[in-house]
C-alpha atoms as a PDB file:
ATOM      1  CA  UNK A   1     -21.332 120.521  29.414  1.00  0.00           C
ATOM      2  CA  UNK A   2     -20.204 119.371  32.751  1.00  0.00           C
ATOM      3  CA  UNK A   3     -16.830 117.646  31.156  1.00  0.00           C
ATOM      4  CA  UNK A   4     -13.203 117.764  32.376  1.00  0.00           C
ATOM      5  CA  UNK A   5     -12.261 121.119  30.526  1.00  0.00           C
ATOM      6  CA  UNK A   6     -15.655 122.821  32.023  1.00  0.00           C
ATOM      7  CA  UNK A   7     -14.508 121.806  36.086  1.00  0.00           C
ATOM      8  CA  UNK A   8     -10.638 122.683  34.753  1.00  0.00           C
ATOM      9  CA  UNK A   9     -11.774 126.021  33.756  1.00  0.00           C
ATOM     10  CA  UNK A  10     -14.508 126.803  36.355  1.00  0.00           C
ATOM     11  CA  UNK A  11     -11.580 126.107  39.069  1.00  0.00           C
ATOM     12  CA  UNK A  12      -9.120 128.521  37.090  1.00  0.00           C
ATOM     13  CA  UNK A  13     -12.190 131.360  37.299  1.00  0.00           C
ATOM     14  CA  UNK A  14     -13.067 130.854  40.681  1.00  0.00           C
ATOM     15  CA  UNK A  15      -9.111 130.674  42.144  1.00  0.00           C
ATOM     16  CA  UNK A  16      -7.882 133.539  40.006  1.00  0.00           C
ATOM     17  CA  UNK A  17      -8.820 137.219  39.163  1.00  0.00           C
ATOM     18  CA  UNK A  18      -9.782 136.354  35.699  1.00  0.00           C
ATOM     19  CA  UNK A  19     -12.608 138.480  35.215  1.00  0.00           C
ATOM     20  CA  UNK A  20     -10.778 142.052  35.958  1.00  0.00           C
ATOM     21  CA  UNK A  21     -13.041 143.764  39.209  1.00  0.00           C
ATOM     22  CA  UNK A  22     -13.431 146.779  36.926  1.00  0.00           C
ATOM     23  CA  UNK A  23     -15.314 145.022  34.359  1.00  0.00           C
ATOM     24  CA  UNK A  24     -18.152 144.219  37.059  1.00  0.00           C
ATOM     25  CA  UNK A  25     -19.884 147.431  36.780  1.00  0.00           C
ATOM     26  CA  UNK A  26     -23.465 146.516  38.650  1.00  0.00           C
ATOM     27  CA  UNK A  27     -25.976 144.525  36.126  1.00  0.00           C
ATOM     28  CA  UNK A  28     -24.646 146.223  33.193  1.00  0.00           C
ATOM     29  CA  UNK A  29     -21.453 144.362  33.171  1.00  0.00           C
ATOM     30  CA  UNK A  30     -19.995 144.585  29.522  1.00  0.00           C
ATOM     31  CA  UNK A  31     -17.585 141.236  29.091  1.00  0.00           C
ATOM     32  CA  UNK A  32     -16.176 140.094  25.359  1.00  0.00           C
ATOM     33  CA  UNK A  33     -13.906 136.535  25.550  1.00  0.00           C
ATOM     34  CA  UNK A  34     -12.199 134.502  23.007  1.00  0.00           C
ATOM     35  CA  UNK A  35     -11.523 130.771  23.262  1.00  0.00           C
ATOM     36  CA  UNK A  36      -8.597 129.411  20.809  1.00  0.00           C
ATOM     37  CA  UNK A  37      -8.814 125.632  20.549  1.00  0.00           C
ATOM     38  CA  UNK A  38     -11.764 125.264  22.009  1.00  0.00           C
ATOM     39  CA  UNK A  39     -14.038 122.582  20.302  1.00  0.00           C
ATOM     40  CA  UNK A  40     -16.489 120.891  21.925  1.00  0.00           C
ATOM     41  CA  UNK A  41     -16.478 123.986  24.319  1.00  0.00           C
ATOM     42  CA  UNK A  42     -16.115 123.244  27.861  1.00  0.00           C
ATOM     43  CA  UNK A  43     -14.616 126.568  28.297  1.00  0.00           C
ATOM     44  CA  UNK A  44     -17.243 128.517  26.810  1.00  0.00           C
ATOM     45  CA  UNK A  45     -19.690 126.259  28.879  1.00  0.00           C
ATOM     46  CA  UNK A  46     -17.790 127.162  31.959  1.00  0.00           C
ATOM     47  CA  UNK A  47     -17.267 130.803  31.804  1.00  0.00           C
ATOM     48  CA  UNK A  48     -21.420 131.225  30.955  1.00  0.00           C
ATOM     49  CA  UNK A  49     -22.173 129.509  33.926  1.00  0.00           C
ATOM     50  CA  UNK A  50     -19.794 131.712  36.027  1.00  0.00           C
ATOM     51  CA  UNK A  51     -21.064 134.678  34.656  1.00  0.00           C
ATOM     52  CA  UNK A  52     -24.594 134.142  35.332  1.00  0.00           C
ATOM     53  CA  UNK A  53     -23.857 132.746  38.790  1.00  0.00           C
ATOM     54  CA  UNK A  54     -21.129 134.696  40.057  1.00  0.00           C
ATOM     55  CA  UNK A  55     -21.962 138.303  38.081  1.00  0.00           C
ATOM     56  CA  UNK A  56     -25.056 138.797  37.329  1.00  0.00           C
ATOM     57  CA  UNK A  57     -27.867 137.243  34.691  1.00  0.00           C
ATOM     58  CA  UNK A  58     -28.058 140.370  33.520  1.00  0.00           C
ATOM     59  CA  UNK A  59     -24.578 140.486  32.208  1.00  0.00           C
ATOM     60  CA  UNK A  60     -23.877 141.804  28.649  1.00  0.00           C
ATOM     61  CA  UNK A  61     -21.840 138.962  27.149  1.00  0.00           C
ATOM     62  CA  UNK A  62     -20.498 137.843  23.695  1.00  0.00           C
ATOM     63  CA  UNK A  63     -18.108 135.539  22.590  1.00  0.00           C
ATOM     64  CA  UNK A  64     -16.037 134.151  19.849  1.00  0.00           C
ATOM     65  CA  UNK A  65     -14.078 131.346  19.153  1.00  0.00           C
ATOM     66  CA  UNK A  66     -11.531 129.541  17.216  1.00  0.00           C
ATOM     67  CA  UNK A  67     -11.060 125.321  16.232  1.00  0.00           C
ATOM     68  CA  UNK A  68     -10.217 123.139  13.785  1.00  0.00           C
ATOM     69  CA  UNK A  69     -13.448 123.167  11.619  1.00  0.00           C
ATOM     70  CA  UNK A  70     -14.628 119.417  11.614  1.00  0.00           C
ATOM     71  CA  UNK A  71     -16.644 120.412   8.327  1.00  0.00           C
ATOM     72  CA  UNK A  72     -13.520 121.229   6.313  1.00  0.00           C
ATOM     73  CA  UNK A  73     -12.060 117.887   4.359  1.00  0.00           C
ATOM     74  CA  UNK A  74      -8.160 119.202   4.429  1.00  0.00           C
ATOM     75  CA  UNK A  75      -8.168 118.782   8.463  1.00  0.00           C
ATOM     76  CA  UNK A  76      -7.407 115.158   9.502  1.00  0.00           C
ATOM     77  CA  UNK A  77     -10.001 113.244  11.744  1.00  0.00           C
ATOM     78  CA  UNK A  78      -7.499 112.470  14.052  1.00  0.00           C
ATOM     79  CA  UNK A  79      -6.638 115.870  14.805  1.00  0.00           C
ATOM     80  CA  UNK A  80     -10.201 116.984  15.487  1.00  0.00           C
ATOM     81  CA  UNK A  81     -12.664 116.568  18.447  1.00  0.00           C
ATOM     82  CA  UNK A  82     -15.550 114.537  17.343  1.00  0.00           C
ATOM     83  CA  UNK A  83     -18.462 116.273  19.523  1.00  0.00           C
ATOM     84  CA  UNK A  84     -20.329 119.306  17.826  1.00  0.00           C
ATOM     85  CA  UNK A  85     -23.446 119.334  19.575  1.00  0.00           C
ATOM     86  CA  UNK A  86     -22.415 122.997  20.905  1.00  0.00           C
ATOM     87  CA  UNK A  87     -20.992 124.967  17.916  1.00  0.00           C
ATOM     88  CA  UNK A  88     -23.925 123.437  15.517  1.00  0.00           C
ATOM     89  CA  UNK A  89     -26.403 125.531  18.070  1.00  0.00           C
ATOM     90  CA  UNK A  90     -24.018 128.330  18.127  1.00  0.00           C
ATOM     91  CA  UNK A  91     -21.805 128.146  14.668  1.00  0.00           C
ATOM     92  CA  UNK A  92     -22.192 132.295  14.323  1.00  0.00           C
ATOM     93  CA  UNK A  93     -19.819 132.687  17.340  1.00  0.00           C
ATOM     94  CA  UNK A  94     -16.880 130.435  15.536  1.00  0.00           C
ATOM     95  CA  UNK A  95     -14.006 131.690  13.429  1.00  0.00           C
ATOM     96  CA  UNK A  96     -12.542 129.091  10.709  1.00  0.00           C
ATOM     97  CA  UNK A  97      -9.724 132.037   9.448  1.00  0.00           C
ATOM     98  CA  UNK A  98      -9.167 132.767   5.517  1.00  0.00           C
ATOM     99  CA  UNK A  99      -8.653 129.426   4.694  1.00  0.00           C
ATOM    100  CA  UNK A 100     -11.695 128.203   6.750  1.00  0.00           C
ATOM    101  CA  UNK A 101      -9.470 125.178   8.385  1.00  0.00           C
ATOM    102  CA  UNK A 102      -9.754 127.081  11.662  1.00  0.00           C
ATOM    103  CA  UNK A 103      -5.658 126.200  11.698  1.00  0.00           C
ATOM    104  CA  UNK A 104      -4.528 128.300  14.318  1.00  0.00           C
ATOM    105  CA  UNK A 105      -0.909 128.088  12.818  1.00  0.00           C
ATOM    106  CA  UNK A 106      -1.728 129.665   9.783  1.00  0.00           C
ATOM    107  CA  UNK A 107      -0.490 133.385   9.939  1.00  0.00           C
ATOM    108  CA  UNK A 108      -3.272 134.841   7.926  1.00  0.00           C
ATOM    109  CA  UNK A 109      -5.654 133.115  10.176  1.00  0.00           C
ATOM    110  CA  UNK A 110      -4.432 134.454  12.978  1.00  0.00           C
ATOM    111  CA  UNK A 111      -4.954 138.187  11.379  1.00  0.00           C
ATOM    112  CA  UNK A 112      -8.432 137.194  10.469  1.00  0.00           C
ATOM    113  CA  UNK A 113      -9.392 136.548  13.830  1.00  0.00           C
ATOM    114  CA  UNK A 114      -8.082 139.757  15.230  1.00  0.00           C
ATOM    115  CA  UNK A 115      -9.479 141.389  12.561  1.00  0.00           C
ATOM    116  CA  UNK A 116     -13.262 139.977  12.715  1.00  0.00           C
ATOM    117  CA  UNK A 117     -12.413 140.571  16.728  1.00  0.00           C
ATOM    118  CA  UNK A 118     -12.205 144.055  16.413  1.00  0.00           C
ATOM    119  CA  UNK A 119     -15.713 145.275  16.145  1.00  0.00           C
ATOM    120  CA  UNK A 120     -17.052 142.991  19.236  1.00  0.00           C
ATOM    121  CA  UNK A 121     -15.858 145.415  21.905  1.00  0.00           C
ATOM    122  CA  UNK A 122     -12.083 145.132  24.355  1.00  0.00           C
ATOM    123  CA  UNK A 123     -11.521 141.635  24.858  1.00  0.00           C
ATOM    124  CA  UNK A 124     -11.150 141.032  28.988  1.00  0.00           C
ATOM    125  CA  UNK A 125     -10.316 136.976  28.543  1.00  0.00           C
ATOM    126  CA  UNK A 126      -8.504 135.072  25.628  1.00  0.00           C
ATOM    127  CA  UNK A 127      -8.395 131.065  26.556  1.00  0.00           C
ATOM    128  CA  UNK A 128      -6.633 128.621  24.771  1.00  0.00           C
ATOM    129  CA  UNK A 129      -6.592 124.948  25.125  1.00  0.00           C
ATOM    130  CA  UNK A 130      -5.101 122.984  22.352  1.00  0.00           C
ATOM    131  CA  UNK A 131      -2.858 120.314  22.309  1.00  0.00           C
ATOM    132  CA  UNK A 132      -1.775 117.711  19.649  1.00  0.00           C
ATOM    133  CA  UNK A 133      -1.973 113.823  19.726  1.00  0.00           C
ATOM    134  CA  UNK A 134       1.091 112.633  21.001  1.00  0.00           C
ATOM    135  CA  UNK A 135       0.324 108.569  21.688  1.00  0.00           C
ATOM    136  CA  UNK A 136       2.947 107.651  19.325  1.00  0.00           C
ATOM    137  CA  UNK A 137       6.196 109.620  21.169  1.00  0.00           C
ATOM    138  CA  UNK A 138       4.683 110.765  24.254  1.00  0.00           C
ATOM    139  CA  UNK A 139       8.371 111.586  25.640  1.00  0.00           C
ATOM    140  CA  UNK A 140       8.210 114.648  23.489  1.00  0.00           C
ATOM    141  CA  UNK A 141       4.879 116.031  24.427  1.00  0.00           C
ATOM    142  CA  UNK A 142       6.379 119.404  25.496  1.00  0.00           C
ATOM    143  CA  UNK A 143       7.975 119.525  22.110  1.00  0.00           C
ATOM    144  CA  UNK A 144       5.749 118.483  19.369  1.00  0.00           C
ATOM    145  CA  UNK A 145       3.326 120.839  21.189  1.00  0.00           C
ATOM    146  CA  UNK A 146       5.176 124.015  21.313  1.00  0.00           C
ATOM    147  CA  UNK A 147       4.989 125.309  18.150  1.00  0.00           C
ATOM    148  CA  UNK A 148       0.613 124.973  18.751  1.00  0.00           C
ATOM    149  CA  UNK A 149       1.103 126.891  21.914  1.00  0.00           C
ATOM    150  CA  UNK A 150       3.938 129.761  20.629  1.00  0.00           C
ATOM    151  CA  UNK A 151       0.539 130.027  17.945  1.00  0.00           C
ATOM    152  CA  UNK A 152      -2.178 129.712  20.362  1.00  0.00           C
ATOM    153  CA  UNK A 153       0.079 132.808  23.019  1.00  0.00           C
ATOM    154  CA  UNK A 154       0.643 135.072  20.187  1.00  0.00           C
ATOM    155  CA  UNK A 155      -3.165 134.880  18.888  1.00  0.00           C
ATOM    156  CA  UNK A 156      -4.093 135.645  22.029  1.00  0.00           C
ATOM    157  CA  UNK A 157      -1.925 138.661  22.703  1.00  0.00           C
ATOM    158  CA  UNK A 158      -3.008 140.292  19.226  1.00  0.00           C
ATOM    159  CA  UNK A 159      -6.622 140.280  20.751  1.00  0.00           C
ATOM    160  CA  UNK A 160      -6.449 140.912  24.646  1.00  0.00           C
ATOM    161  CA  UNK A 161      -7.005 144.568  25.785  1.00  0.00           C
ATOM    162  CA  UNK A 162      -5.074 146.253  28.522  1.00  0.00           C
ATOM    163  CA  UNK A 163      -5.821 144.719  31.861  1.00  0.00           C
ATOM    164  CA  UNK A 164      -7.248 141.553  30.300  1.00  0.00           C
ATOM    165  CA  UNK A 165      -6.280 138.025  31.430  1.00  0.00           C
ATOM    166  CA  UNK A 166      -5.155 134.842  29.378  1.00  0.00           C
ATOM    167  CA  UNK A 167      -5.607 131.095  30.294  1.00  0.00           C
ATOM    168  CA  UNK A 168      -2.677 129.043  28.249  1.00  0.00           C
ATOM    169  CA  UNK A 169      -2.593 125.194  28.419  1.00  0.00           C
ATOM    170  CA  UNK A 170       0.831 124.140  28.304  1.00  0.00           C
ATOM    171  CA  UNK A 171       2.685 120.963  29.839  1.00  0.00           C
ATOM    172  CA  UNK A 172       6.458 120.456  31.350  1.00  0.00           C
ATOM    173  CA  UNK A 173       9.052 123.364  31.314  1.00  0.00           C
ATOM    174  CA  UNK A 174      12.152 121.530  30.102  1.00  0.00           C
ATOM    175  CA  UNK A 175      12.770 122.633  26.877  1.00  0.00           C
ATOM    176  CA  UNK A 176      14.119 126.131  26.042  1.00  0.00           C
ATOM    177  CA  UNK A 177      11.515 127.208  23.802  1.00  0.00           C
ATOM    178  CA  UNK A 178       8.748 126.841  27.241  1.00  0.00           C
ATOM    179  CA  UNK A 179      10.525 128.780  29.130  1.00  0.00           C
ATOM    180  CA  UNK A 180      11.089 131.604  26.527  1.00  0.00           C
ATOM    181  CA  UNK A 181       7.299 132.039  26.411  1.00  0.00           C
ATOM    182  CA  UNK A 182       7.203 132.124  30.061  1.00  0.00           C
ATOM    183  CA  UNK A 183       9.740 134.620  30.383  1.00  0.00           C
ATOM    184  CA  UNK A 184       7.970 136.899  27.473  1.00  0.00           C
ATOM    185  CA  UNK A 185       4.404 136.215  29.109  1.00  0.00           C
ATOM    186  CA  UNK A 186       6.053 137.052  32.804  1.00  0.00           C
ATOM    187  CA  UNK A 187       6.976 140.482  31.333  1.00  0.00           C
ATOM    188  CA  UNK A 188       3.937 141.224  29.462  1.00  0.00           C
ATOM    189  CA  UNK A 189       1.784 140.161  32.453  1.00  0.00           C
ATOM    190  CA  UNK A 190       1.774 141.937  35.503  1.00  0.00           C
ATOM    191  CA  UNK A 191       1.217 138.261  37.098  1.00  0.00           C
ATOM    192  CA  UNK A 192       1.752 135.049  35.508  1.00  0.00           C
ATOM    193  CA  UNK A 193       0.564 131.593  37.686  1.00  0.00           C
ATOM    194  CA  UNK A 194       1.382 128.096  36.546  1.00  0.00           C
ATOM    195  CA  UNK A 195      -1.901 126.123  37.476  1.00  0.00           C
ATOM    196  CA  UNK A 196      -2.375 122.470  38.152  1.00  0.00           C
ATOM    197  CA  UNK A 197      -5.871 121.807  37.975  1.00  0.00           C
ATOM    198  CA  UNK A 198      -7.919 119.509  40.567  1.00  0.00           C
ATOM    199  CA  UNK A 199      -9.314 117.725  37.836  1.00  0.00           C
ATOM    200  CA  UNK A 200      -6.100 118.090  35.550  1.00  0.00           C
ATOM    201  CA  UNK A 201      -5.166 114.220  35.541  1.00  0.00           C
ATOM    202  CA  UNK A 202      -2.296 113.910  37.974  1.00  0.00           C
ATOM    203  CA  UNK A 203      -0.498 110.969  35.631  1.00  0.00           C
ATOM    204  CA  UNK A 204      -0.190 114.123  32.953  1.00  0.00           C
ATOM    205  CA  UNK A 205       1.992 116.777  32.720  1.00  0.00           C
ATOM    206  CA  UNK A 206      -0.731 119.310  31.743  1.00  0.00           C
ATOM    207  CA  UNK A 207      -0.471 122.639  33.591  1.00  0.00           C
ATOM    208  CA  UNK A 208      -2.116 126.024  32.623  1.00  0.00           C
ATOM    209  CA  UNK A 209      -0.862 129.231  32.018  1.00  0.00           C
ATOM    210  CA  UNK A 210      -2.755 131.792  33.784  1.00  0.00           C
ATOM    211  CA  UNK A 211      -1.765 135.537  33.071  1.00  0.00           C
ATOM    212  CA  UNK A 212      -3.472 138.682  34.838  1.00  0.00           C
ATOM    213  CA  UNK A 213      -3.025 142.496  34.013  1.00  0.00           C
ATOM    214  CA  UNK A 214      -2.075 142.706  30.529  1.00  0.00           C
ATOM    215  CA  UNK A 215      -0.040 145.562  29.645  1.00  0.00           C
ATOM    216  CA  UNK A 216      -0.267 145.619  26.088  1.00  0.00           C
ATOM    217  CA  UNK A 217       1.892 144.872  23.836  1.00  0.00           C
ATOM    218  CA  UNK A 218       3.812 147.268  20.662  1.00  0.00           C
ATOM    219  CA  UNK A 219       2.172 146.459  17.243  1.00  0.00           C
ATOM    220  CA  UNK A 220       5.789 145.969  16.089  1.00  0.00           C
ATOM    221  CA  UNK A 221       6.668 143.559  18.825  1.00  0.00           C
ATOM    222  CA  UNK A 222       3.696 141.320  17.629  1.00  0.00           C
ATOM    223  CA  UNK A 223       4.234 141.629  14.214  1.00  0.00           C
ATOM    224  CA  UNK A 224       7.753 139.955  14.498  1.00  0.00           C
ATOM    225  CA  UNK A 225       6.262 137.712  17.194  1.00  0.00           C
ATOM    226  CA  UNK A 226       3.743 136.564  14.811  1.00  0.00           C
ATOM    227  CA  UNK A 227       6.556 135.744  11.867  1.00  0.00           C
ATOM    228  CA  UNK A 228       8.010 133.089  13.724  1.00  0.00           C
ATOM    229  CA  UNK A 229       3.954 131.355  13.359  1.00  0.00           C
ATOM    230  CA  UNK A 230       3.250 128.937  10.969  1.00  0.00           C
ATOM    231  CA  UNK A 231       3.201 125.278  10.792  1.00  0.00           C
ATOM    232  CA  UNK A 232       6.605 124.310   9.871  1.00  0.00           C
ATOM    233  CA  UNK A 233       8.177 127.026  11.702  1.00  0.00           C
ATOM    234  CA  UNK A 234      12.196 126.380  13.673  1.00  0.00           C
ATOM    235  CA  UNK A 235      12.181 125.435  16.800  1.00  0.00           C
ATOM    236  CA  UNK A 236      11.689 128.637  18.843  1.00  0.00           C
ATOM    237  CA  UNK A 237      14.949 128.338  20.967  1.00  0.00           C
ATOM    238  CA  UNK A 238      16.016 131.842  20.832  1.00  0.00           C
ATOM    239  CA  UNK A 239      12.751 133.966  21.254  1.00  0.00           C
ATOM    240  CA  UNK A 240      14.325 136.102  23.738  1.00  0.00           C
ATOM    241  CA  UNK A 241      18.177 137.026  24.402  1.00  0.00           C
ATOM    242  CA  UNK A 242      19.871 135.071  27.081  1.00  0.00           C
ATOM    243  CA  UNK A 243      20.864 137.929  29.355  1.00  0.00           C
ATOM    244  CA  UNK A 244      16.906 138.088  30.309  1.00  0.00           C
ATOM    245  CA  UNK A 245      17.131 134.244  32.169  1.00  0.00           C
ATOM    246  CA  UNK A 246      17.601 135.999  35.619  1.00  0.00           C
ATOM    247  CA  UNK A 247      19.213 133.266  37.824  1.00  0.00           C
ATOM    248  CA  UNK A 248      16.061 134.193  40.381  1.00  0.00           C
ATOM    249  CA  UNK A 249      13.454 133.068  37.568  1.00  0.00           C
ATOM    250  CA  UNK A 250      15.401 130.104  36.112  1.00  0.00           C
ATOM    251  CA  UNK A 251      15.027 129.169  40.062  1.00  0.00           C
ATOM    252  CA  UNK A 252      11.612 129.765  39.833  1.00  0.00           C
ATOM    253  CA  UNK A 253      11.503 127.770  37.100  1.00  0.00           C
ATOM    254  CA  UNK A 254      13.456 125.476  38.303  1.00  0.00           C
ATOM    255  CA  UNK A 255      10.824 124.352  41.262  1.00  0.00           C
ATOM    256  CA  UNK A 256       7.947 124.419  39.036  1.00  0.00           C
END
């Protein structure tokens, strides 16, 4: 599936320390990821080939993930990606949630996936790269999309292990809400890299989260995380208390 997410995502693996060194145990490497968003699967695509190239064939790998389902009549046509040659040959591996829309803004859904997660082994990479239409006001990409994203992070969190890594596509880092979710990702993480792509168009704004060494995160901390989910949720411009925007990484900020 040699498309523009598979070459995005191949770059990220091959730049970054996505696959943890201590999950490369000889040829009887155990890995588990999860891809959130990820219809028609250039992700998934990309990650198997690294793994059999770069790790081993022998590599014991499984993997789940999460889209719209294009099957269910309450999703809009619009919304969806029209290409399901891969998860018709591999439909056991994809997780619609309770209401089978695969709406990754839909609390329950989210639960559903960690729960049907939990019996597949520790998770070592989450991915997520959804995004929204925005032809019609494209001046407020950042913001029509965050809401998707604040979904897409806290998904992810409630199924990485300790250690694992994340891949987040976001876009600009203007509006408050972005940078809360930095900040919160910066102190889960013990490294968080905005990534520009070679083959990320450069007449976009898309960047890429990418956060290594996970250090877990409190059960309660993700259950009130997880409130502020849903589809019609406020805008999440007070996630975290102001005292934690350190002048050093608003400046940080600031340059990217």
């Amino acid at each position: 599936m040699c498309t523009g997410a598979f070459i995005k995502m191949y770059e990220m693996l091959v730049a970054y320390p996505l696959i943890a060194p201590s999950y490369r145990q000889g040829d009887s490497s155990r890995l588990r990821t999860v891809h959130l968003c990820e219809a028609p699967g250039g992700f998934i695509s990309a990650t198997n080939h690294y793994i059999r190239s770069e790790i081993g064939l022998n590599t014991d790998w499984d993997w789940k993930a999460v889209s719209l389902n294009p099957y269910h009549e309450a999703n809009q046509l619009k919304a969806m990606i029209d290409d399901d040659r891969m998860m018709l040959e591999t439909m056991s591996h994809w997780m619609f949630g309770t209401d089978n829309t695969g709406d990754i803004r839909v609390k329950e859904n989210i639960r559903s996936y960690w729960k049907q997660c939990e019996n597949i082994g520790p998770i070592q990479l989450v991915t997520g790269d959804g995004s929204i239409s925005c032809m019609d006001n494209p001046a407020e990409q950042e913001a029509i999309t965050s809401q998707l994203h604040y979904c897409e992070m806290v998904c992810a969190l409630g199924l990485l292990s300790k250690g694992g890594s994340m891949v987040l596509k976001m876009f600009t880092f203007f509006e408050v809400s972005s940078i809360h979710k930095l900040k919160l990702l910066s102190l889960l993480f013990e490294q968080v890299i905005i990534s520009k792509p070679a083959c990320s168009k450069a007449g976009n704004s898309e960047t890429y989260l990418v956060c290594t060494g996970f250090n877990g995160i409190e059960k309660e901390l993700l259950d009130k995380l997880l409130d502020n989910c849903g589809e019609d949720s406020p805008t999440l411009s007070s996630l975290l208390p102001q005292r934690f925007m350190t002048e050093e990484f608003v400046k940080e900020v600031s340059i990217c």
